[in-house]
PDBML (XML) file of the C-alpha atoms, coordinates in Angstrom:
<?xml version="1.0" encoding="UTF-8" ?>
<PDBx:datablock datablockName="MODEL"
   xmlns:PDBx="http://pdbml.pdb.org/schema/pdbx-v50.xsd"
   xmlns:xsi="http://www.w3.org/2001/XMLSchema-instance"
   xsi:schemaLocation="http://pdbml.pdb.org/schema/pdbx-v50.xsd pdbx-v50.xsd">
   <PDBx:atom_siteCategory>
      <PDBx:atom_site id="1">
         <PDBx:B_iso_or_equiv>0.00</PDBx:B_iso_or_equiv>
         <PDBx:Cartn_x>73.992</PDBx:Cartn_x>
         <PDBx:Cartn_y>122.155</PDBx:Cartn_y>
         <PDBx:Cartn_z>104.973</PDBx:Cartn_z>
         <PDBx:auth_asym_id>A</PDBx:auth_asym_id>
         <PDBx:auth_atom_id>CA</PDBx:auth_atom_id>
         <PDBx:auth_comp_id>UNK</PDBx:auth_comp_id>
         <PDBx:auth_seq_id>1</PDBx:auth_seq_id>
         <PDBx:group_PDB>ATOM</PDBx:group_PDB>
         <PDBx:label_alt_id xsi:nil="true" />
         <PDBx:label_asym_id>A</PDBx:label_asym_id>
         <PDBx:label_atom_id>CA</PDBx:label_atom_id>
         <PDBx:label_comp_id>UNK</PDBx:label_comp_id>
         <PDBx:label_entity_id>1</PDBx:label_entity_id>
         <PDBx:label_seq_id>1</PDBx:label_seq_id>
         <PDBx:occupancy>1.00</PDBx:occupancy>
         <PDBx:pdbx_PDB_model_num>1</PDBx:pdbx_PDB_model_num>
         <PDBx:type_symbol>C</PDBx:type_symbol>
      </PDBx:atom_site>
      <PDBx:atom_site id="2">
         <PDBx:B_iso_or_equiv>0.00</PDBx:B_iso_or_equiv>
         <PDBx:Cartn_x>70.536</PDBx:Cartn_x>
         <PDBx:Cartn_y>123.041</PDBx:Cartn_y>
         <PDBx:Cartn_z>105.290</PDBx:Cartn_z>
         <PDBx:auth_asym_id>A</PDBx:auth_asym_id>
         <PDBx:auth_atom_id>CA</PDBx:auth_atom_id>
         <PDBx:auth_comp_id>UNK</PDBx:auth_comp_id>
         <PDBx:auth_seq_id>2</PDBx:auth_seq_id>
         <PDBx:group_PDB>ATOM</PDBx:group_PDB>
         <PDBx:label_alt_id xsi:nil="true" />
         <PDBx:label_asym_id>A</PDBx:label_asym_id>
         <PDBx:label_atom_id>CA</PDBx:label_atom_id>
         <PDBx:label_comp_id>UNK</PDBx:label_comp_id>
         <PDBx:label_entity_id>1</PDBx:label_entity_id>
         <PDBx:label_seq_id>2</PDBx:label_seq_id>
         <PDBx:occupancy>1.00</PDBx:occupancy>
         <PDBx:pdbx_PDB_model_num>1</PDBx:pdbx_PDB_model_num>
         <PDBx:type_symbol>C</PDBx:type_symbol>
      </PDBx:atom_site>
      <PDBx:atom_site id="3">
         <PDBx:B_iso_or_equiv>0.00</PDBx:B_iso_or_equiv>
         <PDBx:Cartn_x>70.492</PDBx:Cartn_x>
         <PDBx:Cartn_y>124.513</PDBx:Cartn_y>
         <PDBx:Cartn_z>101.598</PDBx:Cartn_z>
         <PDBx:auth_asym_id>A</PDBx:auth_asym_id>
         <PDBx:auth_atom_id>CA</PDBx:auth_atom_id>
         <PDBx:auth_comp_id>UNK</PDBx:auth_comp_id>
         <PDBx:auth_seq_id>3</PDBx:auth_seq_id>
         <PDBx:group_PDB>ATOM</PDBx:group_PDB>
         <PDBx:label_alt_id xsi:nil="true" />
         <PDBx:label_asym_id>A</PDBx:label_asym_id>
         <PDBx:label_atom_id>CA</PDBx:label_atom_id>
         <PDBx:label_comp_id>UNK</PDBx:label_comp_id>
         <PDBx:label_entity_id>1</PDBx:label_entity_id>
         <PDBx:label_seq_id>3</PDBx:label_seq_id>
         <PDBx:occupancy>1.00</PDBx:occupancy>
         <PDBx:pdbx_PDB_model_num>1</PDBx:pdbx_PDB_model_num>
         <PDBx:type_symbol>C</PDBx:type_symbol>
      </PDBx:atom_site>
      <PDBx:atom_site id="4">
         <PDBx:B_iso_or_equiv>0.00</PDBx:B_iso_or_equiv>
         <PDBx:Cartn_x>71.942</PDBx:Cartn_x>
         <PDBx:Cartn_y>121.281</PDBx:Cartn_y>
         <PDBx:Cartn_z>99.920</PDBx:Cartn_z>
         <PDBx:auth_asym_id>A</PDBx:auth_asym_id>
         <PDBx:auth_atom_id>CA</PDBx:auth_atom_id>
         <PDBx:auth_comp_id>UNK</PDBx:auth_comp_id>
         <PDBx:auth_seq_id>4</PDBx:auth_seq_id>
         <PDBx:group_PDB>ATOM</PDBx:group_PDB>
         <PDBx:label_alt_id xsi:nil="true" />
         <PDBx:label_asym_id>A</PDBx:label_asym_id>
         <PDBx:label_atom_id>CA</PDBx:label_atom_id>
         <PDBx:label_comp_id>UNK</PDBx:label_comp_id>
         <PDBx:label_entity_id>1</PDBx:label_entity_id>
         <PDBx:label_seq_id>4</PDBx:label_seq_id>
         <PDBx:occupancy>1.00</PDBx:occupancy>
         <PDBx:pdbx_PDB_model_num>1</PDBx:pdbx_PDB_model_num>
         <PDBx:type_symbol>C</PDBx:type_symbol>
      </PDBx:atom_site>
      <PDBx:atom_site id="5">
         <PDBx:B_iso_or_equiv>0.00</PDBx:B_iso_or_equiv>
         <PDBx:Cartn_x>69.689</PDBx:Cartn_x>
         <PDBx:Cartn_y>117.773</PDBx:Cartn_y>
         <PDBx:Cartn_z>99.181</PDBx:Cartn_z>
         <PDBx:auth_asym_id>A</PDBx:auth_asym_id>
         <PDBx:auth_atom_id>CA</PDBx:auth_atom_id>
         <PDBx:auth_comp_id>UNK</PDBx:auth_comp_id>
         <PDBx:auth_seq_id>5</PDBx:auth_seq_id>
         <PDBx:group_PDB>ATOM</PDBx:group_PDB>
         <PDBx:label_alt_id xsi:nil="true" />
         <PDBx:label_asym_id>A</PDBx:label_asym_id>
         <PDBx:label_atom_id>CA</PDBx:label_atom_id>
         <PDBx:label_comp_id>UNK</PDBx:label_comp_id>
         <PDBx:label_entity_id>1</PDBx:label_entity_id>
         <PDBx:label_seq_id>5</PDBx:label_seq_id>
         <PDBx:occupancy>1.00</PDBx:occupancy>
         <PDBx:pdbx_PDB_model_num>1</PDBx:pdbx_PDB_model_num>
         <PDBx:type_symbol>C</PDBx:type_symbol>
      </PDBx:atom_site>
      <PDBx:atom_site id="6">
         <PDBx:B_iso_or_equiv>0.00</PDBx:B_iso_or_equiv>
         <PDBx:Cartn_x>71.596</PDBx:Cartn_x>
         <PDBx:Cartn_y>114.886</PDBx:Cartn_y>
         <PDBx:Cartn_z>99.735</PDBx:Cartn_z>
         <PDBx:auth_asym_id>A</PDBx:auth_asym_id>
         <PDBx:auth_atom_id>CA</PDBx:auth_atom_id>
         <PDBx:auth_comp_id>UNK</PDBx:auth_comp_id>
         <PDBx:auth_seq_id>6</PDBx:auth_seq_id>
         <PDBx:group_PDB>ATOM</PDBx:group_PDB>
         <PDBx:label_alt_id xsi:nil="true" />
         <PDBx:label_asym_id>A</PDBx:label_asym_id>
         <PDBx:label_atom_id>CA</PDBx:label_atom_id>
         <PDBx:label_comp_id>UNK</PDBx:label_comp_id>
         <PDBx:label_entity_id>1</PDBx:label_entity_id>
         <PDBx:label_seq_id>6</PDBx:label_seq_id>
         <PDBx:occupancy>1.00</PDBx:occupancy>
         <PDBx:pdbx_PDB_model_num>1</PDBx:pdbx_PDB_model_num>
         <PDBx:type_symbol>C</PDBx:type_symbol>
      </PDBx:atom_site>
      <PDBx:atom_site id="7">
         <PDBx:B_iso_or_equiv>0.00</PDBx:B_iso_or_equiv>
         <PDBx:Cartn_x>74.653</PDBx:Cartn_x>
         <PDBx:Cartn_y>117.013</PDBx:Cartn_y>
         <PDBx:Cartn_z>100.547</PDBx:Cartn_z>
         <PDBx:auth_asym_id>A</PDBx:auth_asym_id>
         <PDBx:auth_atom_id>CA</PDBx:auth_atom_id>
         <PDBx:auth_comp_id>UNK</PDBx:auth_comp_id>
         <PDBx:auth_seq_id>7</PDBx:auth_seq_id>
         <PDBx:group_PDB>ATOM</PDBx:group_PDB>
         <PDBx:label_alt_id xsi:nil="true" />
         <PDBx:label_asym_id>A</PDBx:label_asym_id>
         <PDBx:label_atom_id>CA</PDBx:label_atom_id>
         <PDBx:label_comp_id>UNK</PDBx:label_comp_id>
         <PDBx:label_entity_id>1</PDBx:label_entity_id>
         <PDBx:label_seq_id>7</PDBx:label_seq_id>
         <PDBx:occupancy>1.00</PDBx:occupancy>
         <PDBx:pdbx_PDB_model_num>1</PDBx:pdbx_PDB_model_num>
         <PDBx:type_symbol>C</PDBx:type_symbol>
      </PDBx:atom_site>
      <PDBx:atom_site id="8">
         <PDBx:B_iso_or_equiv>0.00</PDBx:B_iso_or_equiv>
         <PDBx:Cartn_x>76.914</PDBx:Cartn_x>
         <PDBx:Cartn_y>115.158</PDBx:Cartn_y>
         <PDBx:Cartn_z>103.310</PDBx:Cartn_z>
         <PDBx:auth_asym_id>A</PDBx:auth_asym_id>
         <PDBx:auth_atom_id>CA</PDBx:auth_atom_id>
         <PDBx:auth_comp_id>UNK</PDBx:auth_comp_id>
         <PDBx:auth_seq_id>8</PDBx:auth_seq_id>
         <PDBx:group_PDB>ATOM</PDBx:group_PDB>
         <PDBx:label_alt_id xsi:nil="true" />
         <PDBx:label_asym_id>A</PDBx:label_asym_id>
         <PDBx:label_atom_id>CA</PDBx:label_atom_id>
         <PDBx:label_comp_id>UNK</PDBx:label_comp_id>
         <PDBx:label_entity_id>1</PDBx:label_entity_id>
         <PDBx:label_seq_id>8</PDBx:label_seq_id>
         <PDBx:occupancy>1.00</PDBx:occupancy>
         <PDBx:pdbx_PDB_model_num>1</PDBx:pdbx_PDB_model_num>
         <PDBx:type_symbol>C</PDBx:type_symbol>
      </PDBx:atom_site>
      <PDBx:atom_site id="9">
         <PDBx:B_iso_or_equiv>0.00</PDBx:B_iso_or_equiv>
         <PDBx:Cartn_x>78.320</PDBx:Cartn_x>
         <PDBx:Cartn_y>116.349</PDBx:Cartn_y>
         <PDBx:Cartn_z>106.743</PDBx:Cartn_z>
         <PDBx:auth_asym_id>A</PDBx:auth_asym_id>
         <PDBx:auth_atom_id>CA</PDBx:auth_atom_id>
         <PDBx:auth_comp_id>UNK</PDBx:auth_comp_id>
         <PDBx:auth_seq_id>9</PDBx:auth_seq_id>
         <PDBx:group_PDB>ATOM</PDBx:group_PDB>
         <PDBx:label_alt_id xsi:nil="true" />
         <PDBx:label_asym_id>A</PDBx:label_asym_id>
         <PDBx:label_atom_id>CA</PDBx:label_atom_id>
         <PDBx:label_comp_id>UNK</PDBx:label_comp_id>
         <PDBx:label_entity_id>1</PDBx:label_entity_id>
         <PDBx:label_seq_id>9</PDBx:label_seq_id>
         <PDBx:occupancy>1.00</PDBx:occupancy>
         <PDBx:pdbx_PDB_model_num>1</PDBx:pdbx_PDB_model_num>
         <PDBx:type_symbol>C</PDBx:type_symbol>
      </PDBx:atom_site>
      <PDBx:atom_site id="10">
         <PDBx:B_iso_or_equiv>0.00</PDBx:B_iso_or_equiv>
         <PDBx:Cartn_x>80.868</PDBx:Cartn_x>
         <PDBx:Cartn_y>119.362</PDBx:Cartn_y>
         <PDBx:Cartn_z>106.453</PDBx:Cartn_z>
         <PDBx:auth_asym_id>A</PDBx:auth_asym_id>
         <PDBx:auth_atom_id>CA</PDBx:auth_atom_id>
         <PDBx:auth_comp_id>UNK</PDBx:auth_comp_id>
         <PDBx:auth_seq_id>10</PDBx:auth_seq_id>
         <PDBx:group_PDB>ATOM</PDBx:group_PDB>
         <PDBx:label_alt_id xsi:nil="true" />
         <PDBx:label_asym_id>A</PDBx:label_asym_id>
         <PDBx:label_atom_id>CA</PDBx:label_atom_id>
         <PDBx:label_comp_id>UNK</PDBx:label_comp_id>
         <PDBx:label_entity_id>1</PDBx:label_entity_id>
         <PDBx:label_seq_id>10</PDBx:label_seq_id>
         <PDBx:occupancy>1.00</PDBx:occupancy>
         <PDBx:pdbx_PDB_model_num>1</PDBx:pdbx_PDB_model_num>
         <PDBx:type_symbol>C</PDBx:type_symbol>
      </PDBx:atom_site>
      <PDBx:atom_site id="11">
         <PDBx:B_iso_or_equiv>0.00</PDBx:B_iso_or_equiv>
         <PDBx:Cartn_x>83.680</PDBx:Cartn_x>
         <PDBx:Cartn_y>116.922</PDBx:Cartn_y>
         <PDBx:Cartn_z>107.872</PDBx:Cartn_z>
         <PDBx:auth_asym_id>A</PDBx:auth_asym_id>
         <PDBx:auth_atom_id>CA</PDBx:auth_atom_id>
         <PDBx:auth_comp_id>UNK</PDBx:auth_comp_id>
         <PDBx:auth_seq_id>11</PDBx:auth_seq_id>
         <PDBx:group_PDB>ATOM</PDBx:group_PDB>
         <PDBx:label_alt_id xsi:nil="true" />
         <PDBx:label_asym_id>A</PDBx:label_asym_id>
         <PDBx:label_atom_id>CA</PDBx:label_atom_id>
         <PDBx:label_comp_id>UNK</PDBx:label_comp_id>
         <PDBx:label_entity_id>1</PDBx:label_entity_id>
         <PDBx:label_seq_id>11</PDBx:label_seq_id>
         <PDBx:occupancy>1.00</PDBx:occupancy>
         <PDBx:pdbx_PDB_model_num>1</PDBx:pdbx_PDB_model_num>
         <PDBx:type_symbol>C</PDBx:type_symbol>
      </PDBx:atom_site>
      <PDBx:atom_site id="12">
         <PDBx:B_iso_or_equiv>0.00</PDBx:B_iso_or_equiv>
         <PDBx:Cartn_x>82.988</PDBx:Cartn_x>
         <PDBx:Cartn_y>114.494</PDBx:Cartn_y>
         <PDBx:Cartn_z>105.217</PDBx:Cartn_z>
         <PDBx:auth_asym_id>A</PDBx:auth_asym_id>
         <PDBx:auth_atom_id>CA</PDBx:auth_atom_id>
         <PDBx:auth_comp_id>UNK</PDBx:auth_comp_id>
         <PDBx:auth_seq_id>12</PDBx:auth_seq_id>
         <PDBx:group_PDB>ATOM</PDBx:group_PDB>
         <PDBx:label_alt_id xsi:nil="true" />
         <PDBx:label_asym_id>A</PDBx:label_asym_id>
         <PDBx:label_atom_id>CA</PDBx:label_atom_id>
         <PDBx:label_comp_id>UNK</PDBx:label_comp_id>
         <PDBx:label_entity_id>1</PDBx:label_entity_id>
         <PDBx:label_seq_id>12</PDBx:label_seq_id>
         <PDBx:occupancy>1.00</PDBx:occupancy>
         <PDBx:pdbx_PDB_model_num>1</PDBx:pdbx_PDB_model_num>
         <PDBx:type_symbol>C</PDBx:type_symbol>
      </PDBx:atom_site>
      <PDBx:atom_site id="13">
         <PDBx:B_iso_or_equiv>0.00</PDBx:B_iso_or_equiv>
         <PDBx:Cartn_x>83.117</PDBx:Cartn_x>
         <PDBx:Cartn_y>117.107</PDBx:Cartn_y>
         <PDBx:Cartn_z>102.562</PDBx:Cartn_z>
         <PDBx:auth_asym_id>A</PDBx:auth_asym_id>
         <PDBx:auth_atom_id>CA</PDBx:auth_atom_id>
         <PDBx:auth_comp_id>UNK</PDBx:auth_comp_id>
         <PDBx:auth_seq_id>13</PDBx:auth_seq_id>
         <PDBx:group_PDB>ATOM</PDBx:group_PDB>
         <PDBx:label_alt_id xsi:nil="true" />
         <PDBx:label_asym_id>A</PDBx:label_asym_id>
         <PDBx:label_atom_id>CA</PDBx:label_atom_id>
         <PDBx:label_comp_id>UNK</PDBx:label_comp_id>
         <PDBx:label_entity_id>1</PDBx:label_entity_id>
         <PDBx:label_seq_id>13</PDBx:label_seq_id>
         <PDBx:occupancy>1.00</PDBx:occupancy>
         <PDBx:pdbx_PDB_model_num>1</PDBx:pdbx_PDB_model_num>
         <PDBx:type_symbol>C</PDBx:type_symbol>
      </PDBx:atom_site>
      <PDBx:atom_site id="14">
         <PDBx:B_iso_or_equiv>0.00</PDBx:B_iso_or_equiv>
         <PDBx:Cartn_x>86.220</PDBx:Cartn_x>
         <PDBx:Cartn_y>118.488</PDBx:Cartn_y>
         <PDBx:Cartn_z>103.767</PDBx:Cartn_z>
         <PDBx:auth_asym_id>A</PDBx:auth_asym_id>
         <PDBx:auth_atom_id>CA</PDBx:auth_atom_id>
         <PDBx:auth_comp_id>UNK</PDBx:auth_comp_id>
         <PDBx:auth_seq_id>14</PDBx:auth_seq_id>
         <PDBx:group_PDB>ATOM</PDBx:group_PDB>
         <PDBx:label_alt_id xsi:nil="true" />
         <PDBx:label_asym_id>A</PDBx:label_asym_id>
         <PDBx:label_atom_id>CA</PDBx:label_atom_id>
         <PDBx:label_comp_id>UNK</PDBx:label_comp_id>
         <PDBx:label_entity_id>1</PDBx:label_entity_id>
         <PDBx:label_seq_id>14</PDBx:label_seq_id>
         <PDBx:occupancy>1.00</PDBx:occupancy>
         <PDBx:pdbx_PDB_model_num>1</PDBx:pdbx_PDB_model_num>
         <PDBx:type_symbol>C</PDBx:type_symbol>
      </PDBx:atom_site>
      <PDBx:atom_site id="15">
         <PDBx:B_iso_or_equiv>0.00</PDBx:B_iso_or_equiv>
         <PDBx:Cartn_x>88.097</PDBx:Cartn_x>
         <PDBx:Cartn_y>114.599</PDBx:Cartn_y>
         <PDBx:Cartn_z>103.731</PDBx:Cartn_z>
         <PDBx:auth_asym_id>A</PDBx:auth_asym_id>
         <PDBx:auth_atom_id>CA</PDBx:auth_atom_id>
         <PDBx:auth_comp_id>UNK</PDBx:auth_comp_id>
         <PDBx:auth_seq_id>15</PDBx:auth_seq_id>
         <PDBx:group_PDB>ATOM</PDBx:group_PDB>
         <PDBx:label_alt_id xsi:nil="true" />
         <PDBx:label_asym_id>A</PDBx:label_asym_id>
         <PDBx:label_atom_id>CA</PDBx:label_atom_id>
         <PDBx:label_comp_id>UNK</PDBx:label_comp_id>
         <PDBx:label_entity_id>1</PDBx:label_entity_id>
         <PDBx:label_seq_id>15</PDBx:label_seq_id>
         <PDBx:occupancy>1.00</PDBx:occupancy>
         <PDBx:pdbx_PDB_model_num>1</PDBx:pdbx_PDB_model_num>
         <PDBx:type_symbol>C</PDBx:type_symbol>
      </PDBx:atom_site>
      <PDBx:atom_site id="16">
         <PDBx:B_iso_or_equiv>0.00</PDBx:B_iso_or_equiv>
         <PDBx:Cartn_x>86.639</PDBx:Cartn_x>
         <PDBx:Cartn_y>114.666</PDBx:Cartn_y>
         <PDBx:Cartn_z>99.764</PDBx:Cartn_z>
         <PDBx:auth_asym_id>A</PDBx:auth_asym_id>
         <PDBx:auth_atom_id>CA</PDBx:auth_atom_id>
         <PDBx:auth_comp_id>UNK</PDBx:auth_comp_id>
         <PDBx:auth_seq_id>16</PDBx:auth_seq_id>
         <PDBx:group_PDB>ATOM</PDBx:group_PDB>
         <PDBx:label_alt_id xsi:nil="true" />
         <PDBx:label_asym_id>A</PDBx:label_asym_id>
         <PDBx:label_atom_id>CA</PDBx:label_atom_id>
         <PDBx:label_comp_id>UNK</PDBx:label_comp_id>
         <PDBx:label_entity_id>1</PDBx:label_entity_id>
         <PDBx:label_seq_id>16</PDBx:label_seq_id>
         <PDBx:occupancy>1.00</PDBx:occupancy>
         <PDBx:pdbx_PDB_model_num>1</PDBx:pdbx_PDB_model_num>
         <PDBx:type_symbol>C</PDBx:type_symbol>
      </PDBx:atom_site>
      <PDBx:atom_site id="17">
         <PDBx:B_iso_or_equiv>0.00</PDBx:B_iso_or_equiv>
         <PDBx:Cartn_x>88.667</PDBx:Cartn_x>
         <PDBx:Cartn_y>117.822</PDBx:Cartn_y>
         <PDBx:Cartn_z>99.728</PDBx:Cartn_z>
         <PDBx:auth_asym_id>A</PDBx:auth_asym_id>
         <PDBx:auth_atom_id>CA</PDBx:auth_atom_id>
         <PDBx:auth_comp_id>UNK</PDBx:auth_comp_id>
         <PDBx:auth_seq_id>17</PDBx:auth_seq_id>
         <PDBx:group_PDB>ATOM</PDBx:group_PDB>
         <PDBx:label_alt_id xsi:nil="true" />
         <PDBx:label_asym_id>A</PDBx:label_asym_id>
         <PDBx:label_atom_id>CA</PDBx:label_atom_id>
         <PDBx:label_comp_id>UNK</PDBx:label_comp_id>
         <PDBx:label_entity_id>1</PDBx:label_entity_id>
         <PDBx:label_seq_id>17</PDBx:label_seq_id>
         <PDBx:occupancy>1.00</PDBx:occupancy>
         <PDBx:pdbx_PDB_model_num>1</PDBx:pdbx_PDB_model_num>
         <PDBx:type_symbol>C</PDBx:type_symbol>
      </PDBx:atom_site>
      <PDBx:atom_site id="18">
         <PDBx:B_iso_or_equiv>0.00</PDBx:B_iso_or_equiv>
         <PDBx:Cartn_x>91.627</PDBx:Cartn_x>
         <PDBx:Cartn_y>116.496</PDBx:Cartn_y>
         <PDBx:Cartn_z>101.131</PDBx:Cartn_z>
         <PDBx:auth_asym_id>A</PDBx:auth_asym_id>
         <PDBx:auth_atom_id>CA</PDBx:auth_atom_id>
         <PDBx:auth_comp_id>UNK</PDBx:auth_comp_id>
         <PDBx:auth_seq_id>18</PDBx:auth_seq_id>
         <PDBx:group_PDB>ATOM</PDBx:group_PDB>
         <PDBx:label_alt_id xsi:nil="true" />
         <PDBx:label_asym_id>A</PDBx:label_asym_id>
         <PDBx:label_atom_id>CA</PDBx:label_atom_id>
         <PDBx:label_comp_id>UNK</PDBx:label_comp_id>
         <PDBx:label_entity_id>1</PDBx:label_entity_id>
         <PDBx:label_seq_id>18</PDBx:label_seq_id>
         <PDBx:occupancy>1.00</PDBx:occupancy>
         <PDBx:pdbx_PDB_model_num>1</PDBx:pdbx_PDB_model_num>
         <PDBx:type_symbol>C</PDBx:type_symbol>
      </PDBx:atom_site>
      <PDBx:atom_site id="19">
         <PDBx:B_iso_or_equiv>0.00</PDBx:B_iso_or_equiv>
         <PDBx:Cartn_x>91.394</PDBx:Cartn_x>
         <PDBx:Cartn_y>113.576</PDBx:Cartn_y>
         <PDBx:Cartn_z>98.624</PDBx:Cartn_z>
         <PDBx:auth_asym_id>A</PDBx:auth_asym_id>
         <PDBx:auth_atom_id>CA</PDBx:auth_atom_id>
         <PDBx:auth_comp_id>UNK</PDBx:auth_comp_id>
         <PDBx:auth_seq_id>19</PDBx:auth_seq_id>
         <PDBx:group_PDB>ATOM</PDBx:group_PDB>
         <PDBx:label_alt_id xsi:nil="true" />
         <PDBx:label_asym_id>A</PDBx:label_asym_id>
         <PDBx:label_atom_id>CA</PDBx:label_atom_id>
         <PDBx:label_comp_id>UNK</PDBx:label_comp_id>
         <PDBx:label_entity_id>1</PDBx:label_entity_id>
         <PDBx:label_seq_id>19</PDBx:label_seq_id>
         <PDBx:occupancy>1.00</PDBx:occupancy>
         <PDBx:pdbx_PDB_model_num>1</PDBx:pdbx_PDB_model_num>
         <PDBx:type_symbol>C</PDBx:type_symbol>
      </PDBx:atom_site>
      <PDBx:atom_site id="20">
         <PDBx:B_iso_or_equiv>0.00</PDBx:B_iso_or_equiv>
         <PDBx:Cartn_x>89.941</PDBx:Cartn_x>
         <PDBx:Cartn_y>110.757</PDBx:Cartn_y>
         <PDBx:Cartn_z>100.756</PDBx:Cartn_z>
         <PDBx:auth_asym_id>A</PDBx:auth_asym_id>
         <PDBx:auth_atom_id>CA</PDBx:auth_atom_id>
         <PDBx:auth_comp_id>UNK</PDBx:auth_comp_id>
         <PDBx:auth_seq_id>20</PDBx:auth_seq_id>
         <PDBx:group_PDB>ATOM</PDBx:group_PDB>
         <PDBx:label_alt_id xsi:nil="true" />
         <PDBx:label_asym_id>A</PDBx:label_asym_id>
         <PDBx:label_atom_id>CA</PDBx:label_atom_id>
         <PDBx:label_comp_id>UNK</PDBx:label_comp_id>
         <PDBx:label_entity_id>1</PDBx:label_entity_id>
         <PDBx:label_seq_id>20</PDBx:label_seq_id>
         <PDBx:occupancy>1.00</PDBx:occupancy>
         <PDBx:pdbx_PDB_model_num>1</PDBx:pdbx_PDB_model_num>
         <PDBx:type_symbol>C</PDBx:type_symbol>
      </PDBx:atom_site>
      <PDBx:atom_site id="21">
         <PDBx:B_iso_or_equiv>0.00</PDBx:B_iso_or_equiv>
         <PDBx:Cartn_x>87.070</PDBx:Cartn_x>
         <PDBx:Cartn_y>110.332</PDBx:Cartn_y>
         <PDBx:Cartn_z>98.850</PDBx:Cartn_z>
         <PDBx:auth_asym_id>A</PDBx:auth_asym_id>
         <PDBx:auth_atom_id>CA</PDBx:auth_atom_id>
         <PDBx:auth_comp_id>UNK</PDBx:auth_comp_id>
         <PDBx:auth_seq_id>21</PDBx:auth_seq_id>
         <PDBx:group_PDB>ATOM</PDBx:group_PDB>
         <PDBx:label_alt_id xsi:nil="true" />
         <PDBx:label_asym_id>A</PDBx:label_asym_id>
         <PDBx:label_atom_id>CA</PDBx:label_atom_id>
         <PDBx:label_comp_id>UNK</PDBx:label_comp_id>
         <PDBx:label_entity_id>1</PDBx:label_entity_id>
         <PDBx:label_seq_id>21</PDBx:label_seq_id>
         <PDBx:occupancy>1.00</PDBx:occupancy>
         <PDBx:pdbx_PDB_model_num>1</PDBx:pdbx_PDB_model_num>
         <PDBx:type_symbol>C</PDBx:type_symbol>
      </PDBx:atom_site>
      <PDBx:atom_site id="22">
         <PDBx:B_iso_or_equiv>0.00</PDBx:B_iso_or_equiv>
         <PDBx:Cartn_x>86.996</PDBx:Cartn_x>
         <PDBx:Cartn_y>106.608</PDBx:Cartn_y>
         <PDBx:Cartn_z>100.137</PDBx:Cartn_z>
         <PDBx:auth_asym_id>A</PDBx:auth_asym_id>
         <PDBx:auth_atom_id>CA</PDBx:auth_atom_id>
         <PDBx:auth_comp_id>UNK</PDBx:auth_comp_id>
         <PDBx:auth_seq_id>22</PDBx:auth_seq_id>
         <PDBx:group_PDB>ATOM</PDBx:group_PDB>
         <PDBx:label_alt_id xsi:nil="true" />
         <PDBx:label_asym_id>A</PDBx:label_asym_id>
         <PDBx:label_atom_id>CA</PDBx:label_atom_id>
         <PDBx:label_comp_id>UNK</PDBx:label_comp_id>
         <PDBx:label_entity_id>1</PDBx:label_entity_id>
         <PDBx:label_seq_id>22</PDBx:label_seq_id>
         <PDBx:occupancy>1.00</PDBx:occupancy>
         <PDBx:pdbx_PDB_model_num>1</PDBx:pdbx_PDB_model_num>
         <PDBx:type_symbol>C</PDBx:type_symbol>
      </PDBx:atom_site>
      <PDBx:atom_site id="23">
         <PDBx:B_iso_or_equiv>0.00</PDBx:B_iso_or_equiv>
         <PDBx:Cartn_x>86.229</PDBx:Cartn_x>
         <PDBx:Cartn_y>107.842</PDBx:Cartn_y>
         <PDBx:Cartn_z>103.577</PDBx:Cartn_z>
         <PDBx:auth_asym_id>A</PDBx:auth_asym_id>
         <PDBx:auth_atom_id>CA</PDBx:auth_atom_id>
         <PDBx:auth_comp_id>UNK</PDBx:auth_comp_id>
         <PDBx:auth_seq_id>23</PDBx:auth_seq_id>
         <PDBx:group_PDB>ATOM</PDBx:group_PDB>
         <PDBx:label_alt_id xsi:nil="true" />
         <PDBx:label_asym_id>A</PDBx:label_asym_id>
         <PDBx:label_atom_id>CA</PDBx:label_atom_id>
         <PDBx:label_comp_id>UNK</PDBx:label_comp_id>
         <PDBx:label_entity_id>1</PDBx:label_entity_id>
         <PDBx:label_seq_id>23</PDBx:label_seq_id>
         <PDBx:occupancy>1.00</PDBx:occupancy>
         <PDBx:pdbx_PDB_model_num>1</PDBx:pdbx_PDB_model_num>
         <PDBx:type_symbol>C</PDBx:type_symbol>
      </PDBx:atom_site>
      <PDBx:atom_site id="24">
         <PDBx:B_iso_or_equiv>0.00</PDBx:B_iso_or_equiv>
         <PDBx:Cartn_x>82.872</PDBx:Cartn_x>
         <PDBx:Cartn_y>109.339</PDBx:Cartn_y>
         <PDBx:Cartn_z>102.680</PDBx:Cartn_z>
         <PDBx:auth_asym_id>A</PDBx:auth_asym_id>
         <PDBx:auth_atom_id>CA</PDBx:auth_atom_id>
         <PDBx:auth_comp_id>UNK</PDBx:auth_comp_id>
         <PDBx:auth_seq_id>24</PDBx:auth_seq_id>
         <PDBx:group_PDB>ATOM</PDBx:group_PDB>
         <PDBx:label_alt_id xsi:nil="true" />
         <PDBx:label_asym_id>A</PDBx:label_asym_id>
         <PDBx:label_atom_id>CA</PDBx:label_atom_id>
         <PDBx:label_comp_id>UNK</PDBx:label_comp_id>
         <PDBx:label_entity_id>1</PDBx:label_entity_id>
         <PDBx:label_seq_id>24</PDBx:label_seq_id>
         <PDBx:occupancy>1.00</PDBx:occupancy>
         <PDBx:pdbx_PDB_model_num>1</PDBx:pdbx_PDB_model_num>
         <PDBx:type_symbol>C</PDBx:type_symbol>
      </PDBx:atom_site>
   </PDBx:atom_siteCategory>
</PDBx:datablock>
């Protein structure tokens, strides 16, 4: 996200989504 510092890759916030935060 160009907007967001220090925010991760949209597939890794999706798994956090999913509830895999473990995968991030």
């Amino acid at each position: 996200d160009p907007d967001g510092a220090g925010v991760g890759p949209k597939a890794e916030r999706e798994a956090f989504a999913e509830g895999d935060p473990l995968s991030l």
